[in-house]
PDB file of N, CA and C in Angstrom:
ATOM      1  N   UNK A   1       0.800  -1.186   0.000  1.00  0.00           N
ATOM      2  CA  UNK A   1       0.000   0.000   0.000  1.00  0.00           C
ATOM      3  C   UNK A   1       0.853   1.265   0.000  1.00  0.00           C
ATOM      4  N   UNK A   2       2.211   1.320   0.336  1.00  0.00           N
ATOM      5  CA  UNK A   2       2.996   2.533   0.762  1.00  0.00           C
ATOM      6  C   UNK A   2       3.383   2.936  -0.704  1.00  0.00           C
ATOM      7  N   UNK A   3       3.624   1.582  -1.468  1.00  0.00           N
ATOM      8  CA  UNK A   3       4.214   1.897  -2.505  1.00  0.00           C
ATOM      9  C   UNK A   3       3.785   2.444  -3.677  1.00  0.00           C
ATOM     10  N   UNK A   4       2.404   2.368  -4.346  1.00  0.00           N
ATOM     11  CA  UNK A   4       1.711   3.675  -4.974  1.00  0.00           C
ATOM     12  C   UNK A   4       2.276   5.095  -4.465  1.00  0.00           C
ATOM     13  N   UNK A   5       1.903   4.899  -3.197  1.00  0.00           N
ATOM     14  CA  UNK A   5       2.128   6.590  -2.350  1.00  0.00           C
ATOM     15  C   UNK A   5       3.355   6.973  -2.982  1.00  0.00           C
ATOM     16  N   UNK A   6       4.535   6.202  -2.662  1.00  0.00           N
ATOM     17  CA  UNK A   6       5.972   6.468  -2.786  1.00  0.00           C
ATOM     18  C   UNK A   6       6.191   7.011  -3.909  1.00  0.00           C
ATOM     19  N   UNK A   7       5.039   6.159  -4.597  1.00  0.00           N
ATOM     20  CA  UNK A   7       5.786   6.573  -6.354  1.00  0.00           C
ATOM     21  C   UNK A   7       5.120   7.649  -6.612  1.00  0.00           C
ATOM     22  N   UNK A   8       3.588   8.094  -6.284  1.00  0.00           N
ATOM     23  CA  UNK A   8       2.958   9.081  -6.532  1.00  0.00           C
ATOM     24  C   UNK A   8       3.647  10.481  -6.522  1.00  0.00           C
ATOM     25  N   UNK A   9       4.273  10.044  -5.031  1.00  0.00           N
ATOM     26  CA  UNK A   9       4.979  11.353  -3.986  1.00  0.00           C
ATOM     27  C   UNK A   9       6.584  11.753  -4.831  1.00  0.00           C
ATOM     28  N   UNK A  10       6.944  11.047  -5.936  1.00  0.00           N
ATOM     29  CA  UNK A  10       8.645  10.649  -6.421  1.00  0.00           C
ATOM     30  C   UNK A  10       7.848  11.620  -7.815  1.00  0.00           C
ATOM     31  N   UNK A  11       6.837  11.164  -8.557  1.00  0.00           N
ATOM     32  CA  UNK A  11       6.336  11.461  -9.679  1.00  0.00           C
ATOM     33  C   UNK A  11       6.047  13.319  -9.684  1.00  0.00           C
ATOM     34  N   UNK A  12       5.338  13.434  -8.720  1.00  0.00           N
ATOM     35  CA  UNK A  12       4.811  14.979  -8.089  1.00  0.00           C
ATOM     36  C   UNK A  12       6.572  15.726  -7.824  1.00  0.00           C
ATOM     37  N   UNK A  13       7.308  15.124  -7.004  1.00  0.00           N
ATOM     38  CA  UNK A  13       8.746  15.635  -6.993  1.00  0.00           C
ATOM     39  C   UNK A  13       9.436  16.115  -7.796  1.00  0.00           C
ATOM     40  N   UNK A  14       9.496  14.937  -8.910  1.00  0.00           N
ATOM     41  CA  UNK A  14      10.161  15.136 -10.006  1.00  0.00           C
ATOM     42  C   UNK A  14       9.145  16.590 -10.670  1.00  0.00           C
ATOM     43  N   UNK A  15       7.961  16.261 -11.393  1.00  0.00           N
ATOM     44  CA  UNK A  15       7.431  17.381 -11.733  1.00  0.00           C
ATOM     45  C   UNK A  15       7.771  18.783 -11.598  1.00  0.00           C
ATOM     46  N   UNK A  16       7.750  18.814 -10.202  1.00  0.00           N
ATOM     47  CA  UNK A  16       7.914  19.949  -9.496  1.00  0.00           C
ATOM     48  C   UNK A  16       9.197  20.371  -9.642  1.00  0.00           C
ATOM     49  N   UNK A  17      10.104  19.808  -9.681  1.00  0.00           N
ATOM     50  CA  UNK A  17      11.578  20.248  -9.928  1.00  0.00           C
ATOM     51  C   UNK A  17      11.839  20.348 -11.592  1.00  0.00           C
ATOM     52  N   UNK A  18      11.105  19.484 -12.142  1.00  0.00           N
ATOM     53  CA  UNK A  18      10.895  20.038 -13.907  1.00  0.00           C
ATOM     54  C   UNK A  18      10.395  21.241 -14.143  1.00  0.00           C
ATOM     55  N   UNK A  19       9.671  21.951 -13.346  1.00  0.00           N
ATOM     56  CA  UNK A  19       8.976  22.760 -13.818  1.00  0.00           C
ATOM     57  C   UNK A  19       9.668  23.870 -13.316  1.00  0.00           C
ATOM     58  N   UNK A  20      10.270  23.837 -12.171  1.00  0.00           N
ATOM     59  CA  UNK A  20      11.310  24.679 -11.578  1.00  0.00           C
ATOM     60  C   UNK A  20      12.063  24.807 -12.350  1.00  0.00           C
ATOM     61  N   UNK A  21      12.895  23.863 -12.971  1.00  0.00           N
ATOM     62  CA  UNK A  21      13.902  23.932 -13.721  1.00  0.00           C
ATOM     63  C   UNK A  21      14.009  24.405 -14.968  1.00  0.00           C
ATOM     64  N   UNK A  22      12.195  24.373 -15.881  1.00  0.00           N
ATOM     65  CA  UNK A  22      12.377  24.842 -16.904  1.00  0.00           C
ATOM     66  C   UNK A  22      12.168  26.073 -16.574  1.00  0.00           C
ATOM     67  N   UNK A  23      11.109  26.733 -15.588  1.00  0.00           N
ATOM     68  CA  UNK A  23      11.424  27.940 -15.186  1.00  0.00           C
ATOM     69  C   UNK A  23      12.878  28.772 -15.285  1.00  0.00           C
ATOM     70  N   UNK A  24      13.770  27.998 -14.389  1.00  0.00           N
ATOM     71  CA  UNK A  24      14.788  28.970 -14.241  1.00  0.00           C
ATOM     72  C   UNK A  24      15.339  29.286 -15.583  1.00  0.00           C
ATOM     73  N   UNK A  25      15.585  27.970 -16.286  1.00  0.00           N
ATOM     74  CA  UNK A  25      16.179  27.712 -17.580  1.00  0.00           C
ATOM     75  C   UNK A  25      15.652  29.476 -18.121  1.00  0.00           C
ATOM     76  N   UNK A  26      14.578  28.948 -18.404  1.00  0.00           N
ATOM     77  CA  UNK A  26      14.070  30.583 -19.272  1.00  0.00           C
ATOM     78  C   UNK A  26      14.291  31.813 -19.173  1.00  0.00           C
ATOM     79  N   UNK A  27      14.744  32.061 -17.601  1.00  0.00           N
ATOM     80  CA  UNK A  27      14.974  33.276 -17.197  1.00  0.00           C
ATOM     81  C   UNK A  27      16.247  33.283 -17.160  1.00  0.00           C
ATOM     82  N   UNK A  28      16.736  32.180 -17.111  1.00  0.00           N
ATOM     83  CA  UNK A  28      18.763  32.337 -17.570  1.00  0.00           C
ATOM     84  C   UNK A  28      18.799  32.690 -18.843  1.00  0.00           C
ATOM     85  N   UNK A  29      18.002  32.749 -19.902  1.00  0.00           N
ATOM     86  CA  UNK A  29      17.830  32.857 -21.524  1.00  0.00           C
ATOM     87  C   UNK A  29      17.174  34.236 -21.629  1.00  0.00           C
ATOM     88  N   UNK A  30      16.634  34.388 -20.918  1.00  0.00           N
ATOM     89  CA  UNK A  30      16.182  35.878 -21.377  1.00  0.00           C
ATOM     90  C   UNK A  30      16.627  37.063 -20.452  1.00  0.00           C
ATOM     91  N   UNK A  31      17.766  36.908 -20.013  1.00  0.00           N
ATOM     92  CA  UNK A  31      18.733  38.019 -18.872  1.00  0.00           C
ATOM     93  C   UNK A  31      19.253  38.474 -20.116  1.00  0.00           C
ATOM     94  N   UNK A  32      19.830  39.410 -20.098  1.00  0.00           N
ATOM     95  CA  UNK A  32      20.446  40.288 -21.163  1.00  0.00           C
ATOM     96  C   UNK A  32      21.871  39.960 -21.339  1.00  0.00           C
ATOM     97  N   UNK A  33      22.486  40.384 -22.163  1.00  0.00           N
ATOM     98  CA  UNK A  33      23.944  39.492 -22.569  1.00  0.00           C
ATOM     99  C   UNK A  33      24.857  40.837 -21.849  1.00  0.00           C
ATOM    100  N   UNK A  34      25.617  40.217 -20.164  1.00  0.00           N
ATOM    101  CA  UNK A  34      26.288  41.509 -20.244  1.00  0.00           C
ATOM    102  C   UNK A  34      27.795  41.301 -20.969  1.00  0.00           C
ATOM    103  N   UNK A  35      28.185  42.597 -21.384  1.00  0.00           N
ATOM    104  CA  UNK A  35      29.404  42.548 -21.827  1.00  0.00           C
ATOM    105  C   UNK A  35      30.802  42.072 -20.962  1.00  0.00           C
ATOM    106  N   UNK A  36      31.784  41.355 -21.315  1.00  0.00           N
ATOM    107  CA  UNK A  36      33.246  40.908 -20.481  1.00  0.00           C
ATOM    108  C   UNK A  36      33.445  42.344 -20.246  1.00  0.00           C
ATOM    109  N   UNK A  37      34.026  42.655 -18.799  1.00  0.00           N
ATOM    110  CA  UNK A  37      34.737  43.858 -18.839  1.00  0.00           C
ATOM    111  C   UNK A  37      35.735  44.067 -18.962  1.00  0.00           C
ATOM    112  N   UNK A  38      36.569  44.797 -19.663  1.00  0.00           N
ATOM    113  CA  UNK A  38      38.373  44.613 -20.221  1.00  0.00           C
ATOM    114  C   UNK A  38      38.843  44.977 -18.942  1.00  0.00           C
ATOM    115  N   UNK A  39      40.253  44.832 -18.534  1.00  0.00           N
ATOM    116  CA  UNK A  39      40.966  45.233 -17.943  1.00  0.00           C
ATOM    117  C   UNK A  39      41.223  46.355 -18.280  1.00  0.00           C
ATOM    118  N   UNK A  40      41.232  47.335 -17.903  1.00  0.00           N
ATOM    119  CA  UNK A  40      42.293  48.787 -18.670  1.00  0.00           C
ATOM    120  C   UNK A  40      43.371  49.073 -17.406  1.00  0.00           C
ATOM    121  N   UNK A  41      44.429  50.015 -18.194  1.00  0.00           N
ATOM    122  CA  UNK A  41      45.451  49.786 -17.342  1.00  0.00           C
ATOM    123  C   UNK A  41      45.225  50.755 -16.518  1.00  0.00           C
ATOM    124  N   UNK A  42      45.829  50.145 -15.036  1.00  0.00           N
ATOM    125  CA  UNK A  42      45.383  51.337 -14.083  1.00  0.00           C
ATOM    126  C   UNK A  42      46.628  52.023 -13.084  1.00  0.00           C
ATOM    127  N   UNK A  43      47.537  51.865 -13.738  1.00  0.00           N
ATOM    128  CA  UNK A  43      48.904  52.042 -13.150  1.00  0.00           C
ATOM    129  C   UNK A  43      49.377  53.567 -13.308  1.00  0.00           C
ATOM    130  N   UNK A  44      50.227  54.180 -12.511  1.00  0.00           N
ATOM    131  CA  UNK A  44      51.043  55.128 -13.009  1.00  0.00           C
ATOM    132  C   UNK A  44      51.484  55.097 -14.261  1.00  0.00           C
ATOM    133  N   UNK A  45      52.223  55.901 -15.152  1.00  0.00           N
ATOM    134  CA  UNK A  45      52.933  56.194 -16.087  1.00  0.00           C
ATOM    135  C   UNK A  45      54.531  55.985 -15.586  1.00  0.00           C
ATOM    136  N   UNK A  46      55.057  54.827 -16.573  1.00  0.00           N
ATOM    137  CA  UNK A  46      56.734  54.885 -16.252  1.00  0.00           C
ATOM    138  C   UNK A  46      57.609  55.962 -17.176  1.00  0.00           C
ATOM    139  N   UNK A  47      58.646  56.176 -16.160  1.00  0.00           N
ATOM    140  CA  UNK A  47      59.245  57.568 -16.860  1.00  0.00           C
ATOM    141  C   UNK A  47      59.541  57.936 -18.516  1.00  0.00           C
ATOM    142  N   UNK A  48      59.833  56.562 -18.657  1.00  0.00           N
ATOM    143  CA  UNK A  48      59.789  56.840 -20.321  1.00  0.00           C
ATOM    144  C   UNK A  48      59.501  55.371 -21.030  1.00  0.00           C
ATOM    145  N   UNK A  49      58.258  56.074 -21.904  1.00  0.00           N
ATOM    146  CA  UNK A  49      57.286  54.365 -22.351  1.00  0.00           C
ATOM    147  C   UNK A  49      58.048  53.933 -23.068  1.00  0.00           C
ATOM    148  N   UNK A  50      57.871  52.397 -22.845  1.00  0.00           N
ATOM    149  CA  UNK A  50      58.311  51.367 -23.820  1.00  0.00           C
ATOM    150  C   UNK A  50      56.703  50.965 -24.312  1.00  0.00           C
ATOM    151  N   UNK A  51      56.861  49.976 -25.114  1.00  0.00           N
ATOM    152  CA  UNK A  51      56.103  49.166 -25.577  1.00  0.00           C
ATOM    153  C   UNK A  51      54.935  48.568 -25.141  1.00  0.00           C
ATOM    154  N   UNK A  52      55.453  48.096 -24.273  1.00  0.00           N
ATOM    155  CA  UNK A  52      54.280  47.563 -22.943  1.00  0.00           C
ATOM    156  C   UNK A  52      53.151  48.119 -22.617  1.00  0.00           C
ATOM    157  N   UNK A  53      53.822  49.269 -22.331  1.00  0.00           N
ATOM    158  CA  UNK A  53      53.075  50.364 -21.004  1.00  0.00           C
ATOM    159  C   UNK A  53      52.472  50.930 -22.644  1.00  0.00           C
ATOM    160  N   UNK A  54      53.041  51.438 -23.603  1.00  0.00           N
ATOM    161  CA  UNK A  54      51.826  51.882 -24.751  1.00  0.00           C
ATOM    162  C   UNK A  54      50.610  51.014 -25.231  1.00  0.00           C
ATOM    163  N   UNK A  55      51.337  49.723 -25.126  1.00  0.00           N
ATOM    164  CA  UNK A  55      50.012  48.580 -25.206  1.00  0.00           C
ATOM    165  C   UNK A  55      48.710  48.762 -24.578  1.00  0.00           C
ATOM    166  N   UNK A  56      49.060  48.563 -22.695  1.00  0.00           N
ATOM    167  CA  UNK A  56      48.368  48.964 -21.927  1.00  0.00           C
ATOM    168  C   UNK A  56      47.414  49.908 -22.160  1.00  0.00           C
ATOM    169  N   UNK A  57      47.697  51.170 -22.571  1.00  0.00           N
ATOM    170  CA  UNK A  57      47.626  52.080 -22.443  1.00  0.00           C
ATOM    171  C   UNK A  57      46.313  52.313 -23.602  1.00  0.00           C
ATOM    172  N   UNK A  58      46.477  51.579 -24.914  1.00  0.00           N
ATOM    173  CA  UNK A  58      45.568  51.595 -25.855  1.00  0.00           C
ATOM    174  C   UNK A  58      44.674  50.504 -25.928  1.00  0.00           C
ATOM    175  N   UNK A  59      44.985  49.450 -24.848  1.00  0.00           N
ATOM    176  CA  UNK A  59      44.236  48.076 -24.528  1.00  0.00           C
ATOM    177  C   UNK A  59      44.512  47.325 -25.995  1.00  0.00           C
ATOM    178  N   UNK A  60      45.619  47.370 -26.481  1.00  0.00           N
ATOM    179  CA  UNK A  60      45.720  46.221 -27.490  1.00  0.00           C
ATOM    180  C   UNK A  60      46.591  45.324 -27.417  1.00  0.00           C
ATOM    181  N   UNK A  61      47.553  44.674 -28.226  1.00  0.00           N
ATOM    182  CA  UNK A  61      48.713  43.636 -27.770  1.00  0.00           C
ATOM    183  C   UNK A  61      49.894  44.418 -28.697  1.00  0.00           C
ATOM    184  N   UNK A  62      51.430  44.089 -27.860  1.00  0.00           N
ATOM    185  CA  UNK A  62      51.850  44.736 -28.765  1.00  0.00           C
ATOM    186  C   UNK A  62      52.495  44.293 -30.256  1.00  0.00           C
ATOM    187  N   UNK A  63      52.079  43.230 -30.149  1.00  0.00           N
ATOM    188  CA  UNK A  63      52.151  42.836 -31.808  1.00  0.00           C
ATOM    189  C   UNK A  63      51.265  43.765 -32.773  1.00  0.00           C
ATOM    190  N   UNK A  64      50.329  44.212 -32.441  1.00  0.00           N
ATOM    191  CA  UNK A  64      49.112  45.030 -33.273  1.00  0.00           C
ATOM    192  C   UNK A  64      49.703  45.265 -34.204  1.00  0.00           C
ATOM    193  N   UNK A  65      48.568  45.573 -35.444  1.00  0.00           N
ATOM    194  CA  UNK A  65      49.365  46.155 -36.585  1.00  0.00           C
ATOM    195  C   UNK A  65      48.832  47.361 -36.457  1.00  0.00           C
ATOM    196  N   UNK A  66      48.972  48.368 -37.489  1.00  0.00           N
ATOM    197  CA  UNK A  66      48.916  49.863 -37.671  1.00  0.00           C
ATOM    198  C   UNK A  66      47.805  50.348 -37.721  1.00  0.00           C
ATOM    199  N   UNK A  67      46.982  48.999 -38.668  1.00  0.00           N
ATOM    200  CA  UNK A  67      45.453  49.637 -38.452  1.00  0.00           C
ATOM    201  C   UNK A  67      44.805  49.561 -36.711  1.00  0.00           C
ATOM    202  N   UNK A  68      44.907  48.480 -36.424  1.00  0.00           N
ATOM    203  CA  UNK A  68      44.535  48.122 -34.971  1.00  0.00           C
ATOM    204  C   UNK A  68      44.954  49.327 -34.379  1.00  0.00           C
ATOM    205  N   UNK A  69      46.381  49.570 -34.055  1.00  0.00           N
ATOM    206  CA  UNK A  69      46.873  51.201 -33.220  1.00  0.00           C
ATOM    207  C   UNK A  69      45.997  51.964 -33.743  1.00  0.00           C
ATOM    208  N   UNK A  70      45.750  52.727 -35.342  1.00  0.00           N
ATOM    209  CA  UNK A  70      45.054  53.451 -35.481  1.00  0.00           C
ATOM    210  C   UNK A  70      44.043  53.957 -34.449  1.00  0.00           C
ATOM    211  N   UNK A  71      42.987  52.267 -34.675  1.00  0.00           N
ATOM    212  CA  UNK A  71      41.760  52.205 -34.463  1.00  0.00           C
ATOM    213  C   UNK A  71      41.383  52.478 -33.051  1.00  0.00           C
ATOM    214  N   UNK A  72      42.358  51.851 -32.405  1.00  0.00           N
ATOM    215  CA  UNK A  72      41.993  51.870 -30.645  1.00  0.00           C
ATOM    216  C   UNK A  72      42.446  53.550 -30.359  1.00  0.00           C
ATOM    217  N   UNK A  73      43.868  54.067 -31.389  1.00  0.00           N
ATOM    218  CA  UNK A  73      44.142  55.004 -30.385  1.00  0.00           C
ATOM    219  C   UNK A  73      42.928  56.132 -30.977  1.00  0.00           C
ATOM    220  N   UNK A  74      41.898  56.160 -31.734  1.00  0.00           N
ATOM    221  CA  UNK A  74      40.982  57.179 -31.971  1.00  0.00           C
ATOM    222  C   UNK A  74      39.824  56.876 -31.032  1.00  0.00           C
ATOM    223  N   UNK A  75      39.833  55.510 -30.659  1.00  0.00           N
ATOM    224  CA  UNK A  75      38.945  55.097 -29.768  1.00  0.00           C
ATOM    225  C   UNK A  75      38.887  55.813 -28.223  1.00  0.00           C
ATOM    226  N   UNK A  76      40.229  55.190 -27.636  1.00  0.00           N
ATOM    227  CA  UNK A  76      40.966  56.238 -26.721  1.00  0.00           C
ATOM    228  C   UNK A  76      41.358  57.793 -26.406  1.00  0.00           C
ATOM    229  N   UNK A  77      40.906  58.422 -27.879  1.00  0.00           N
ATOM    230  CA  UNK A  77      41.194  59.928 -27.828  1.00  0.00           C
ATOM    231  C   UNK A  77      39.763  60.693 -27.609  1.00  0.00           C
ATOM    232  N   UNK A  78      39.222  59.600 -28.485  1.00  0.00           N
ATOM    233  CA  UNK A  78      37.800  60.114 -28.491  1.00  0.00           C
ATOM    234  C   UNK A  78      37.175  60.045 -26.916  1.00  0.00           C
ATOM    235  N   UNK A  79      37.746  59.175 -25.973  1.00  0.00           N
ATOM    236  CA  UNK A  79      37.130  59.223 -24.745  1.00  0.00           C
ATOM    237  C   UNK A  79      37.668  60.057 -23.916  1.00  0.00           C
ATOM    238  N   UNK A  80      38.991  60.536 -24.175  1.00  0.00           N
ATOM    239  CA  UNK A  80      40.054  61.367 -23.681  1.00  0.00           C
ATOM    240  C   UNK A  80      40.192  62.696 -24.042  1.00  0.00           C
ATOM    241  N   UNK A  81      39.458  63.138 -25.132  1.00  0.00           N
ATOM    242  CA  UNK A  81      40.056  64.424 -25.776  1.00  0.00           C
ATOM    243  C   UNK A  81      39.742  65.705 -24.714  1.00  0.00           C
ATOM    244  N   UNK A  82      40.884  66.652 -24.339  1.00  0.00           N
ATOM    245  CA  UNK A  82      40.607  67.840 -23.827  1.00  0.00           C
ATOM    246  C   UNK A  82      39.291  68.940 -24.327  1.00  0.00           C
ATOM    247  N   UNK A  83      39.248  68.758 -25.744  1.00  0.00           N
ATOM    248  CA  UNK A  83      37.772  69.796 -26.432  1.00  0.00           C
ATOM    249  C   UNK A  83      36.325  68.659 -25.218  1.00  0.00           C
ATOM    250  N   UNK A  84      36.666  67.503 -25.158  1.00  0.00           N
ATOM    251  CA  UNK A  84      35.080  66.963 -24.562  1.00  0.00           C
ATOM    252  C   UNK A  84      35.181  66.854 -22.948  1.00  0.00           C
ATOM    253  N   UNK A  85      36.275  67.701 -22.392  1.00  0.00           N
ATOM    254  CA  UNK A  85      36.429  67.611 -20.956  1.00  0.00           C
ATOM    255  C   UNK A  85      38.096  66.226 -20.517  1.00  0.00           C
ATOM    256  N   UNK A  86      38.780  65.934 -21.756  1.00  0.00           N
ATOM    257  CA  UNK A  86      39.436  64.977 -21.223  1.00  0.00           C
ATOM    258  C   UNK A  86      40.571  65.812 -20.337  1.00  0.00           C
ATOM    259  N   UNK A  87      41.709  65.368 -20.265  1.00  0.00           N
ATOM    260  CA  UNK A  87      42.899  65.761 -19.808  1.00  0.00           C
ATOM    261  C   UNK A  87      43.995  65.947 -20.828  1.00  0.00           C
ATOM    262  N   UNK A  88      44.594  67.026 -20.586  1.00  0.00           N
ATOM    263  CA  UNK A  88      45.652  67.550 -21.781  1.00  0.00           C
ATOM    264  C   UNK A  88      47.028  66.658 -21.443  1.00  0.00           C
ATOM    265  N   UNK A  89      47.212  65.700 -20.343  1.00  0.00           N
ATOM    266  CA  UNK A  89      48.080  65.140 -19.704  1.00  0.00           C
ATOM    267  C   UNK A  89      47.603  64.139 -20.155  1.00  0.00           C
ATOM    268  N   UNK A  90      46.454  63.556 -20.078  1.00  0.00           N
ATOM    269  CA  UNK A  90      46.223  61.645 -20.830  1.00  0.00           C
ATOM    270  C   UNK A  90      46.380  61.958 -22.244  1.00  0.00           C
ATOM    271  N   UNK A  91      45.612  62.968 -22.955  1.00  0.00           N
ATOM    272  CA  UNK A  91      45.833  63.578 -24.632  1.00  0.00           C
ATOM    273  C   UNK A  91      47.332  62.849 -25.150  1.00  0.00           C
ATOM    274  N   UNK A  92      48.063  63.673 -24.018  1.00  0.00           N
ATOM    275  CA  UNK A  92      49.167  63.408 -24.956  1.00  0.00           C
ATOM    276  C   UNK A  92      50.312  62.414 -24.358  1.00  0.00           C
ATOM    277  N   UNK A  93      49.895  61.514 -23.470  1.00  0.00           N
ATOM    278  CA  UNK A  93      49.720  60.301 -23.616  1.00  0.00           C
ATOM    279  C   UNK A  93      49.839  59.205 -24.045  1.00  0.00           C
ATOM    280  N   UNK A  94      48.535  59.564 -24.797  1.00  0.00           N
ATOM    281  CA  UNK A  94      47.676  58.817 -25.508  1.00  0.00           C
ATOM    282  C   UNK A  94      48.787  58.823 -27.102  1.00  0.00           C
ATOM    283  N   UNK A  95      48.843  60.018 -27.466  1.00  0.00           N
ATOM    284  CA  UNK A  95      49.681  60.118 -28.600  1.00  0.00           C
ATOM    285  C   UNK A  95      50.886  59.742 -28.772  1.00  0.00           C
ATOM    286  N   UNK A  96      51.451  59.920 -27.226  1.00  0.00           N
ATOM    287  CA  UNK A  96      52.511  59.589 -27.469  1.00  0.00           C
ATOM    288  C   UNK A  96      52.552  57.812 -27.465  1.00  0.00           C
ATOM    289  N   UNK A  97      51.822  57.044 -26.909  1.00  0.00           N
ATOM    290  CA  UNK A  97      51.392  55.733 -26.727  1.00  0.00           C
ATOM    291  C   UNK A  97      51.536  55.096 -28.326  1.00  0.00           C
ATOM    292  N   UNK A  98      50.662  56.000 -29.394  1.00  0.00           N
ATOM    293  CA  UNK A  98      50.252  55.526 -30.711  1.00  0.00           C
ATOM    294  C   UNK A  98      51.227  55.829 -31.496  1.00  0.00           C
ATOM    295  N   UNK A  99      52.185  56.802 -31.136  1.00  0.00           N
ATOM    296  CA  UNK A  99      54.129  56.955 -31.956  1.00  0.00           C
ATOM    297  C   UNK A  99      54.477  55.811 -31.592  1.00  0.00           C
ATOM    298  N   UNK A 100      54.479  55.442 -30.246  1.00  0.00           N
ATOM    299  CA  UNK A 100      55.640  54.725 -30.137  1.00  0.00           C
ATOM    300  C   UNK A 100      55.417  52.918 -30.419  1.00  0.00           C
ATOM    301  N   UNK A 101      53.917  52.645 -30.848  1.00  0.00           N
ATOM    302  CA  UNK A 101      53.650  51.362 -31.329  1.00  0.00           C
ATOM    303  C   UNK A 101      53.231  51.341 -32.440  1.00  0.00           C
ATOM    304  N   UNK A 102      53.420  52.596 -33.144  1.00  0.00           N
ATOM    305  CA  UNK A 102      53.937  52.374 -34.781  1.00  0.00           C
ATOM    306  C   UNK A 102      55.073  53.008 -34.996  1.00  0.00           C
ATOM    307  N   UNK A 103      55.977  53.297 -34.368  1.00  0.00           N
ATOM    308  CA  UNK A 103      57.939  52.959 -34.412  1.00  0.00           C
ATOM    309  C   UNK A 103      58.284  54.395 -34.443  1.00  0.00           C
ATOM    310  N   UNK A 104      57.524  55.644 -34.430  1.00  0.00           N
ATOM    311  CA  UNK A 104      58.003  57.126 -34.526  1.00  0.00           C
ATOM    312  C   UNK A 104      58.381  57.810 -33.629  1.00  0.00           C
ATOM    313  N   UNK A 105      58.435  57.073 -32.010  1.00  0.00           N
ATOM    314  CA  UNK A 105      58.831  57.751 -31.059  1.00  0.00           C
ATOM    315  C   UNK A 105      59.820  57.127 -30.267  1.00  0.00           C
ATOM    316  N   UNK A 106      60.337  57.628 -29.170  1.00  0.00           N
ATOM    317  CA  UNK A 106      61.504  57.317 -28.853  1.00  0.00           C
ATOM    318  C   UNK A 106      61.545  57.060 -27.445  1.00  0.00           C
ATOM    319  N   UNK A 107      59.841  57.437 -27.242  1.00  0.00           N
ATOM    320  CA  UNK A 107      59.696  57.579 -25.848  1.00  0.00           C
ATOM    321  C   UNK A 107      59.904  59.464 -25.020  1.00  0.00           C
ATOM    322  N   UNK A 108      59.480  59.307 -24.379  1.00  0.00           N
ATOM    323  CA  UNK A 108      59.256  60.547 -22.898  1.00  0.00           C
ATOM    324  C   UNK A 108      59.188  61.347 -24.205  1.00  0.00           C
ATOM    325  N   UNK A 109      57.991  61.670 -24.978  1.00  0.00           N
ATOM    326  CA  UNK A 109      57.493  62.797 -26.233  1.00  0.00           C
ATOM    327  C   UNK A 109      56.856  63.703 -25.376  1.00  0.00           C
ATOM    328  N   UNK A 110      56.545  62.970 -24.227  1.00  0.00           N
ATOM    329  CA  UNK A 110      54.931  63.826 -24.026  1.00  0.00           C
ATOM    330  C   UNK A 110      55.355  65.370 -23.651  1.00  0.00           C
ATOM    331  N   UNK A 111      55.117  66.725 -23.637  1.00  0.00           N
ATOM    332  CA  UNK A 111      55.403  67.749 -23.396  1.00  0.00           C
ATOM    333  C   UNK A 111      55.036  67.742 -22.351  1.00  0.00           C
ATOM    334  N   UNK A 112      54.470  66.903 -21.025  1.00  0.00           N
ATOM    335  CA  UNK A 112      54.318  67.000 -19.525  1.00  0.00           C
ATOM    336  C   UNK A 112      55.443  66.355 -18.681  1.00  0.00           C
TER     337      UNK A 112
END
């Protein structure tokens, strides 16, 4: 006699955790896709950039090619520029960052 019950009570369980489950399922599917957040670099400035620290600096690798520098460092200026409130100290920076990972600078450019 217990054993109907048992199975009744196992059948209703299961259900119940199916239905939970497709629940959650759905609402894990329809949360919004958030974006990875990059690292950006958050360090001081070393006295005179190498490579690295310009990488950092434009969030790319420093293998990049020219278009890539291009691209990030307009990306970076555009969030930086002194005309939209940036800093005339990250500005140039920033520029000097995008000489020196397409081969025109020598390092410590920046006029600060």
């Amino acid at each position: 006699m217990a054993t109907p019950f048992l199975a009744g009570l196992a059948i209703a369980g299961a259900a119940l955790a199916g239905r939970y489950g497709v629940q959650a399922w759905q609402a894990f599917k329809a949360r919004p896709v958030a974006p990875r957040m990059r690292k950006f670099y958050d360090g001081g400035f070393q006295p005179t950039m190498n490579k690295r620290e310009a990488a950092l600096i434009l969030g790319i690798r420093e293998n990049a090619t020219a278009d890539k520098v291009k691209e990030a460092h307009r990306k970076v200026m555009v969030a930086n520029h002194p005309d939209a409130g940036g800093s005339h100290y990250l500005a140039s920076k920033i520029n000097e960052a995008k000489d020196m990972m397409l081969g025109k600078g020598k390092g410590s450019g920046s006029a600060f």
